[in-house]
C-alpha atoms as a PDB file:
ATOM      1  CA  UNK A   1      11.163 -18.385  16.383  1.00  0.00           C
ATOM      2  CA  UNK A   2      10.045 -15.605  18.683  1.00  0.00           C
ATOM      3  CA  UNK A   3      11.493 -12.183  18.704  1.00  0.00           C
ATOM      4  CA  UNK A   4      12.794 -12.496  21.913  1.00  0.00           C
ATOM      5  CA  UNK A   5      14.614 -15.904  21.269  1.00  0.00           C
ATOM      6  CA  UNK A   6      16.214 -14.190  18.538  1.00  0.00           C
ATOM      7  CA  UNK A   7      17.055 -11.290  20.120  1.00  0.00           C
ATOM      8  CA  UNK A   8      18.978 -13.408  22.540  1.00  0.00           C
ATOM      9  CA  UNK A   9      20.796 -15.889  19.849  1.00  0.00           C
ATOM     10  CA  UNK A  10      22.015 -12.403  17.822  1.00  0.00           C
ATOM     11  CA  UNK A  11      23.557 -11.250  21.174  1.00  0.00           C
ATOM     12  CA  UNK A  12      25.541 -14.460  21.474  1.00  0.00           C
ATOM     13  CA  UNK A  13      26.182 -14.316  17.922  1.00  0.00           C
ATOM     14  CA  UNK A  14      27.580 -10.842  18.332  1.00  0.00           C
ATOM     15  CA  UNK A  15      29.631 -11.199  21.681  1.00  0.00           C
ATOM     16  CA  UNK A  16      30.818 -14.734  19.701  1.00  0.00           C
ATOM     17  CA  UNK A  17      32.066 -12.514  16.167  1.00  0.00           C
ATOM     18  CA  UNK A  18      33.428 -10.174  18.620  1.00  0.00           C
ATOM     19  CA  UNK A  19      30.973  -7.627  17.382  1.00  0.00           C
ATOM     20  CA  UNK A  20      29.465  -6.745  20.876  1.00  0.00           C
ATOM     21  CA  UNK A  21      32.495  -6.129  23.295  1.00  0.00           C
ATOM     22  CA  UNK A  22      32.337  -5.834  27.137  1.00  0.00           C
ATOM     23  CA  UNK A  23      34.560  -3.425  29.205  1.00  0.00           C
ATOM     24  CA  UNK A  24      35.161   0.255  29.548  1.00  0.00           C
ATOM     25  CA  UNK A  25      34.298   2.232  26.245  1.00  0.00           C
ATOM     26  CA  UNK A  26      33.938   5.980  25.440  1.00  0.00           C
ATOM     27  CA  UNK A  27      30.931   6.846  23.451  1.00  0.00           C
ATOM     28  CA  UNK A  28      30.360   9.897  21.298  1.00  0.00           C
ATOM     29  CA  UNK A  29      28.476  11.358  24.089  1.00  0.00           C
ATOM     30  CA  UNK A  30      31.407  11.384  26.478  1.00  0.00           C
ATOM     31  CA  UNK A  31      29.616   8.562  28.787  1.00  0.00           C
ATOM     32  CA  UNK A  32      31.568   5.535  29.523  1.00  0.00           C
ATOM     33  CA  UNK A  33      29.991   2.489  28.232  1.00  0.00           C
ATOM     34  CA  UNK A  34      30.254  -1.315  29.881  1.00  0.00           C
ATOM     35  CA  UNK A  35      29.840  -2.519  26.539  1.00  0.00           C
ATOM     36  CA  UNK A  36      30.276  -1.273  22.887  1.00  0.00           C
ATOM     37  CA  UNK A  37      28.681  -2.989  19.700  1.00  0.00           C
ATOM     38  CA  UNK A  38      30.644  -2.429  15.985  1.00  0.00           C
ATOM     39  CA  UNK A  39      28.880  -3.465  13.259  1.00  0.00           C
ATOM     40  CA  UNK A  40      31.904  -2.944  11.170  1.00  0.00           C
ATOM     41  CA  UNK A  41      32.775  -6.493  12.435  1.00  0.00           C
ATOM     42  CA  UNK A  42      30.581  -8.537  10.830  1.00  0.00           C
ATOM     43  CA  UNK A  43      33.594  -8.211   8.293  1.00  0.00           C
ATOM     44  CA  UNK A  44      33.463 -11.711   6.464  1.00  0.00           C
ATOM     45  CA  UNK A  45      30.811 -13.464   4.486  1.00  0.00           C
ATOM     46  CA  UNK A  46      29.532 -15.620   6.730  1.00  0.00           C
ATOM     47  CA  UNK A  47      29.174 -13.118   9.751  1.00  0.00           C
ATOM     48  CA  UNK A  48      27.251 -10.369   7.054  1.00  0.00           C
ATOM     49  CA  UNK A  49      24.994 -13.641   5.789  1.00  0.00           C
ATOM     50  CA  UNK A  50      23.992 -14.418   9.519  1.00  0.00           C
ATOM     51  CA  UNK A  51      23.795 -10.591   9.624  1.00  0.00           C
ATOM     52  CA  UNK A  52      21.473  -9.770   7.309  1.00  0.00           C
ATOM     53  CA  UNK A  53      19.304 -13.471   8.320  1.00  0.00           C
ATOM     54  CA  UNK A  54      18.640 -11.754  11.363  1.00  0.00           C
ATOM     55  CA  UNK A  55      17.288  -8.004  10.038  1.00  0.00           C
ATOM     56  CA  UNK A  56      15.038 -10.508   7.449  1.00  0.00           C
ATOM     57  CA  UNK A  57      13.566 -12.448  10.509  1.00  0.00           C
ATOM     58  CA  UNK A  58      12.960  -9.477  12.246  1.00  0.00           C
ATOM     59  CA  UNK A  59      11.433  -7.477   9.350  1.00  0.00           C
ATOM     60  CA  UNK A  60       9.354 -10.461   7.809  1.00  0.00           C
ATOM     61  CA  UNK A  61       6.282  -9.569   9.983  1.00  0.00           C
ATOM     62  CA  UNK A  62       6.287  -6.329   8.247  1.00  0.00           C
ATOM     63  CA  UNK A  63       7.276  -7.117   4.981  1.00  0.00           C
ATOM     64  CA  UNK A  64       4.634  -5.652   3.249  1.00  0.00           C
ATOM     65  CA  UNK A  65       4.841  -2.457   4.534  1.00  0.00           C
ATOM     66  CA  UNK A  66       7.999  -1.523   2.672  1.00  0.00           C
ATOM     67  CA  UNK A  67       8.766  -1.388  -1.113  1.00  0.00           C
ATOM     68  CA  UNK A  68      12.246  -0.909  -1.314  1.00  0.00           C
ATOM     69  CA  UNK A  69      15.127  -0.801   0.822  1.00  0.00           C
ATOM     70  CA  UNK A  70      17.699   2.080   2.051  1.00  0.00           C
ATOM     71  CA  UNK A  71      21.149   1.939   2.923  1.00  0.00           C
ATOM     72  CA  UNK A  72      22.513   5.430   4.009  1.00  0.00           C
ATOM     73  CA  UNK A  73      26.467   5.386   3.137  1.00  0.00           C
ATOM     74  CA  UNK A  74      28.902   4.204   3.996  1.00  0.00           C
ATOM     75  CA  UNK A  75      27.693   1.008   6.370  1.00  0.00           C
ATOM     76  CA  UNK A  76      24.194   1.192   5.625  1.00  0.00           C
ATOM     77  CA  UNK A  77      25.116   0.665   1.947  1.00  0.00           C
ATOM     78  CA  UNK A  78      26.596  -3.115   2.892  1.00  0.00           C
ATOM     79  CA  UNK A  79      23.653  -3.744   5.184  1.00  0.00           C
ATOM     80  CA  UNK A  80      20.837  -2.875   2.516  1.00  0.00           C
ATOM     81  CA  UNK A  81      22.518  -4.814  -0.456  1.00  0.00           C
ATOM     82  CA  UNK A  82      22.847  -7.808   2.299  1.00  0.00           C
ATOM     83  CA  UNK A  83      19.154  -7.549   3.691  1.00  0.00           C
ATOM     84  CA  UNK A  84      17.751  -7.683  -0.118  1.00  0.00           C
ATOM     85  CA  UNK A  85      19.529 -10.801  -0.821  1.00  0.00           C
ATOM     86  CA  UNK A  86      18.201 -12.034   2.910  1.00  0.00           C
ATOM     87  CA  UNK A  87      14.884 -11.010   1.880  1.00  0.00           C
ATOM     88  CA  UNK A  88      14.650 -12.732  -1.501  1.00  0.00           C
ATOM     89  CA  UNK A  89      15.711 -15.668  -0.207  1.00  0.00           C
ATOM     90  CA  UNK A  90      12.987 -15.699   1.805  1.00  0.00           C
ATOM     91  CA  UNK A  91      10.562 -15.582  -0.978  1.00  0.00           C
ATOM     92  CA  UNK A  92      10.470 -11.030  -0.883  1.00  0.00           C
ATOM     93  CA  UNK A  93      12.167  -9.768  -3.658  1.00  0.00           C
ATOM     94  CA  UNK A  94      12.448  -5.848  -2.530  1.00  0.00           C
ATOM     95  CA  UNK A  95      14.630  -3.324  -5.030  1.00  0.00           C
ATOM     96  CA  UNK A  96      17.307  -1.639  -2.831  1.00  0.00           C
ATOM     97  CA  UNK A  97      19.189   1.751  -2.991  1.00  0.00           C
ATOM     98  CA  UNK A  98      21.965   3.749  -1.331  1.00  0.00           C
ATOM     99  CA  UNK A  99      23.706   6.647  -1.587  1.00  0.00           C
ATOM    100  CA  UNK A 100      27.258   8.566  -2.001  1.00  0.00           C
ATOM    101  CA  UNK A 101      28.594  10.795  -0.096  1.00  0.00           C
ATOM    102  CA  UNK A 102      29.857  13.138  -3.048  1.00  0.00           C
ATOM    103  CA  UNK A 103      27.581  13.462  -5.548  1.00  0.00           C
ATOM    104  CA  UNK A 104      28.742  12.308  -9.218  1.00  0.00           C
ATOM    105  CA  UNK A 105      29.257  14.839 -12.051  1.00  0.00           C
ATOM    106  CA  UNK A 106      29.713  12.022 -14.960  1.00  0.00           C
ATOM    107  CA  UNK A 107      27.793   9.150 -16.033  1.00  0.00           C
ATOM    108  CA  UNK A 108      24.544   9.342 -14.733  1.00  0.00           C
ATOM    109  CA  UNK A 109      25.627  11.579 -11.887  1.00  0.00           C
ATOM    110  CA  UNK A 110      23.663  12.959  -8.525  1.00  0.00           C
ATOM    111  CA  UNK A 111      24.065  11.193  -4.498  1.00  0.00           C
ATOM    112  CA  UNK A 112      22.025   7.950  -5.474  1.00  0.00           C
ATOM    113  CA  UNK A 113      22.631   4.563  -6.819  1.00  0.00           C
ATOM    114  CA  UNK A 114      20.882   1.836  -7.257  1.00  0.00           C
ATOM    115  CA  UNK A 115      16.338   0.978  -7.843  1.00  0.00           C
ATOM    116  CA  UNK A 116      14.973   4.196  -7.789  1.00  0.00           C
ATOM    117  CA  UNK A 117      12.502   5.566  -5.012  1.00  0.00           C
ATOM    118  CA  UNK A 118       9.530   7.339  -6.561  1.00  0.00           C
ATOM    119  CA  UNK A 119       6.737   6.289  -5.389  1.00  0.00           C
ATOM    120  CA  UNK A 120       7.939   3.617  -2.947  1.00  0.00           C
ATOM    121  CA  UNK A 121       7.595   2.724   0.476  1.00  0.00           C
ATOM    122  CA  UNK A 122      11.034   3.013   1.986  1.00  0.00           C
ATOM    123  CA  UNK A 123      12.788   1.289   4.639  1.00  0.00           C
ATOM    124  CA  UNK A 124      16.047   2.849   6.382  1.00  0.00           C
ATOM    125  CA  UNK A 125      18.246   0.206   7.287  1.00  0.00           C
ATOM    126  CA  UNK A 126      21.665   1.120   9.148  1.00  0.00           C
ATOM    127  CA  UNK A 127      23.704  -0.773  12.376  1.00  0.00           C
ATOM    128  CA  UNK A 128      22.087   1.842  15.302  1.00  0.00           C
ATOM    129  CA  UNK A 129      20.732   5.169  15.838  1.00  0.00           C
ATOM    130  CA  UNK A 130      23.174   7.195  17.909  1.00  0.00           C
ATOM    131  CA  UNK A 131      22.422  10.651  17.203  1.00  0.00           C
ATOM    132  CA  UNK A 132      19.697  10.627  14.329  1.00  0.00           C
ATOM    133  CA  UNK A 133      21.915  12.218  12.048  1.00  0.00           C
ATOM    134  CA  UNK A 134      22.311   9.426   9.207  1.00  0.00           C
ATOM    135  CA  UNK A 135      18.334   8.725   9.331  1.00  0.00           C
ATOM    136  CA  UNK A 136      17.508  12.232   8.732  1.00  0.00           C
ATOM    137  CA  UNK A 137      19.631  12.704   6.262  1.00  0.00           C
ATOM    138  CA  UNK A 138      18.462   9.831   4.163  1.00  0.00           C
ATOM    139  CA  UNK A 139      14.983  10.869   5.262  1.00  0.00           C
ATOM    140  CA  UNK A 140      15.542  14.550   3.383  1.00  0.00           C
ATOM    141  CA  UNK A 141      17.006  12.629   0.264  1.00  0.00           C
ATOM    142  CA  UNK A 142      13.874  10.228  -0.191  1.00  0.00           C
ATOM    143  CA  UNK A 143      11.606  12.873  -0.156  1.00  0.00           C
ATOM    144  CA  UNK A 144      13.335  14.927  -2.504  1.00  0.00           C
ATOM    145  CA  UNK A 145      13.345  12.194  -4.710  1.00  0.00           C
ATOM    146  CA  UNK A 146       9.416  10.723  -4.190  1.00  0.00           C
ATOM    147  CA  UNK A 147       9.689   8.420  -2.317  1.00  0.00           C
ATOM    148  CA  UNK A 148       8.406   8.049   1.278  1.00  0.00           C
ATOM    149  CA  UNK A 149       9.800   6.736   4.100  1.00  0.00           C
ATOM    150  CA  UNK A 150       8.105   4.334   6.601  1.00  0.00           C
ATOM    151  CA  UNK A 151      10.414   2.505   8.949  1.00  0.00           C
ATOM    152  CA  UNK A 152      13.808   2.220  10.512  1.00  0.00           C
ATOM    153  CA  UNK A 153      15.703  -0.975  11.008  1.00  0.00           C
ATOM    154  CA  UNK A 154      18.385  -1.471  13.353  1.00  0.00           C
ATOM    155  CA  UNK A 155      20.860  -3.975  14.678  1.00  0.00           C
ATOM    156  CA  UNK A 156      20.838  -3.322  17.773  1.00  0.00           C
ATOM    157  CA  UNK A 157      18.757  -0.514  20.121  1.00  0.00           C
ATOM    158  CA  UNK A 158      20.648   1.149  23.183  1.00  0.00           C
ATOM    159  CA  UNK A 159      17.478   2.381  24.565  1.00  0.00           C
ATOM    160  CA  UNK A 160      19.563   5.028  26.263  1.00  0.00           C
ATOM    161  CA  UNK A 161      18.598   9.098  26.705  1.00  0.00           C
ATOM    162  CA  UNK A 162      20.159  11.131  23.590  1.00  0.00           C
ATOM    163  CA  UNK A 163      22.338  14.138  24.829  1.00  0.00           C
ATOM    164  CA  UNK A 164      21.994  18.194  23.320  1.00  0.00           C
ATOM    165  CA  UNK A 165      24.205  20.140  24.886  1.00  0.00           C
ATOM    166  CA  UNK A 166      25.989  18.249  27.019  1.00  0.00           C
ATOM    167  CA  UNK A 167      22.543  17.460  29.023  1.00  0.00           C
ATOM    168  CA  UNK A 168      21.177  15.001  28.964  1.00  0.00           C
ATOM    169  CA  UNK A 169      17.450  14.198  26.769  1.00  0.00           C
ATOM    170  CA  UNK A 170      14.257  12.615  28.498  1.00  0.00           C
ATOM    171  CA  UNK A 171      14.174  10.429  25.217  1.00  0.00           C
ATOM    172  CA  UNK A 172      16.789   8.007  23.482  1.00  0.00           C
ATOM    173  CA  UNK A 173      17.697   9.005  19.634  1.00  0.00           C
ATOM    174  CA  UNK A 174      15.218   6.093  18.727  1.00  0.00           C
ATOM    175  CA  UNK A 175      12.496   7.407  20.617  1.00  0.00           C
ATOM    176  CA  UNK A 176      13.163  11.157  18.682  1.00  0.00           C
ATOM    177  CA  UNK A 177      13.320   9.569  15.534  1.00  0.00           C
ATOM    178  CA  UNK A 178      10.029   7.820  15.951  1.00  0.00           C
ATOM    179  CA  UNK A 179       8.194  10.896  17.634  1.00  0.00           C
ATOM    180  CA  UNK A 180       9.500  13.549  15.190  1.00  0.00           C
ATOM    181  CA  UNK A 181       8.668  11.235  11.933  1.00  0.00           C
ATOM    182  CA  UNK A 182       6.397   9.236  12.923  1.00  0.00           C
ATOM    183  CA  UNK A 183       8.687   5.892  11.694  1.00  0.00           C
ATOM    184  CA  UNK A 184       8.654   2.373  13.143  1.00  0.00           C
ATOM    185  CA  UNK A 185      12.076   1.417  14.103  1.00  0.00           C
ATOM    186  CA  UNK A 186      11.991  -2.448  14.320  1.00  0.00           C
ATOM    187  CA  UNK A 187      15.607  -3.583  15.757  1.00  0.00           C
ATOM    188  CA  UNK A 188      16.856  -7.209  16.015  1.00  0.00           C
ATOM    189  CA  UNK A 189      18.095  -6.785  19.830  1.00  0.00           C
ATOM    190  CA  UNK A 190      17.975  -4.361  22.194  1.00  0.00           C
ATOM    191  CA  UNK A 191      19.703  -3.197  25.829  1.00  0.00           C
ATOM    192  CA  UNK A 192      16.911  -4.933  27.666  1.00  0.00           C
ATOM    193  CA  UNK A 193      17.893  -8.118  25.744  1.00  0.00           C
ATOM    194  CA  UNK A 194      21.757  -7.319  26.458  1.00  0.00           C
ATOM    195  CA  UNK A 195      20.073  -7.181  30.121  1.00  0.00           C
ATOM    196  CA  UNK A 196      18.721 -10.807  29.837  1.00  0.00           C
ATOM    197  CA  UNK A 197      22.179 -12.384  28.173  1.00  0.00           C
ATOM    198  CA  UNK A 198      24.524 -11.112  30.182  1.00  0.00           C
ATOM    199  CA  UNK A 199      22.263 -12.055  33.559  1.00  0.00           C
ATOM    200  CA  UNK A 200      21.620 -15.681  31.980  1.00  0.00           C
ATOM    201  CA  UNK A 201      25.187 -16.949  30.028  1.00  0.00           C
ATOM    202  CA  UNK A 202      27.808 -17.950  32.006  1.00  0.00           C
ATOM    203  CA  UNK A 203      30.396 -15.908  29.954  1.00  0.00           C
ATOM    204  CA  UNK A 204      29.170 -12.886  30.473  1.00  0.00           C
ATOM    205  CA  UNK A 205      27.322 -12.940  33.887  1.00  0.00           C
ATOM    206  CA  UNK A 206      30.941 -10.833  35.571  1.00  0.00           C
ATOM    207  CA  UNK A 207      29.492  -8.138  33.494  1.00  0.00           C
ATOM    208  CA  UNK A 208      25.958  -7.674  34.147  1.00  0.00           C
ATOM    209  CA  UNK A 209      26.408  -5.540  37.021  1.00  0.00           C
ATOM    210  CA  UNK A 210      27.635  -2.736  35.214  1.00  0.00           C
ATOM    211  CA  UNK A 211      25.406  -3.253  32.734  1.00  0.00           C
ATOM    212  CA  UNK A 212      22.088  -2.911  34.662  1.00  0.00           C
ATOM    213  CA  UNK A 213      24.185   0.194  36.449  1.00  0.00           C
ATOM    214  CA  UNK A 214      24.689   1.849  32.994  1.00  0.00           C
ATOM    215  CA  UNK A 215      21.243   1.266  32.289  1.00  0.00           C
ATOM    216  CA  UNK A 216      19.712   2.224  35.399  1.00  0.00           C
ATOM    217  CA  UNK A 217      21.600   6.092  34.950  1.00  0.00           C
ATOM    218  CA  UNK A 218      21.128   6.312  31.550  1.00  0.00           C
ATOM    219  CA  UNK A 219      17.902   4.283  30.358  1.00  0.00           C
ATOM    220  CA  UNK A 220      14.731   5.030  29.108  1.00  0.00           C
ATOM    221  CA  UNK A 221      12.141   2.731  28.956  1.00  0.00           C
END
């Protein structure tokens, strides 16, 4: 399947699960959004399964340029146990870690669970980028424990100008992330394939005015 046919059947998935939402919505930059995506509703089996499918069809091109994968807590931690499985059923059996937020003082203690990263290729997997927060933070903590970080997956890619200040950035928190660590951020769907839904399926054309508005003030490209 090509990338952009499956960018287009996750979108449908996503407005179908209720996942990707159209109306008015506040993001944490202040700006009012047409639409809002929350991953935290692909909240039964089946919806995570399909989830995780589509990060493995996405990433399967690029398979061999990871070793392990890395979900930064708390919804990252779902999504990397869920891509491994997705992955080894598709013949790539990658170890997979996470981390807590408190670090342990019993048992065998410190932030990280799970295969450890020494030495490894990493790849980051979380629901979006809004900030860059989460990814540099789990950047810092697979260093400091040997491993080395490579790539970014996403969900879903706003493609929209990060804020500092209250002003707003020439570049989107994607576009930082790859620039200032030189990682590939591979993402299952992004705005301009939110673009091509909503102007295509009946269900959603009411909304792809305000859509391409949102995008034309705040995109990048």
């Amino acid at each position: 399947m090509s990338q952009d046919r499956a960018a287009q059947e996750f979108i449908a998935f996503a407005v179908q699960a209720g996942v990707l939402r159209f109306g008015e919505f506040k993001t944490k930059a202040g700006r009012l959004s047409p639409y809002f995506f929350n991953a935290g509703l692909f909240d039964d089996g089946a919806k995570l399964d399909r989830l995780a499918s589509a990060y493995a069809e996405r990433l399967l091109p690029h398979v061999g340029e990871f070793d392990l994968v890395f979900g930064p807590a708390y919804k990252g931690i779902t999504l990397a146990a869920a891509l491994a499985m997705a992955l080894a059923r598709a013949g790539h059996n990658k170890p997979y870690a996470y981390n807590r937020k408190e670090a342990k003082d019993h048992g065998e203690g410190g932030v990280l669970v799970g295969a450890p990263l020494a030495g490894r290729r990493v790849l980051i997997v979380d629901d979006v980028i809004s900030a860059g927060t989460s990814v540099r933070e789990s950047i810092a903590m697979i260093r400091a424990a040997g491993g080395t970080p490579v790539a970014v997956a996403i969900a879903l890619d706003r493609q929209e100008k990060g804020v500092a200040g209250g002003q707003d950035l020439p570049e989107s928190a994607v576009q930082q992330v790859q620039r200032e660590h030189g990682l590939a951020v591979h993402a299952i769907a992004s705005l301009a394939d939110l673009l091509r839904f909503v102007d295509s399926a009946p269900e959603a054309r009411q909304h792809a005015e305000a859509v391409q508005a949102y995008r034309q003030r705040y995109g990048v490209a």
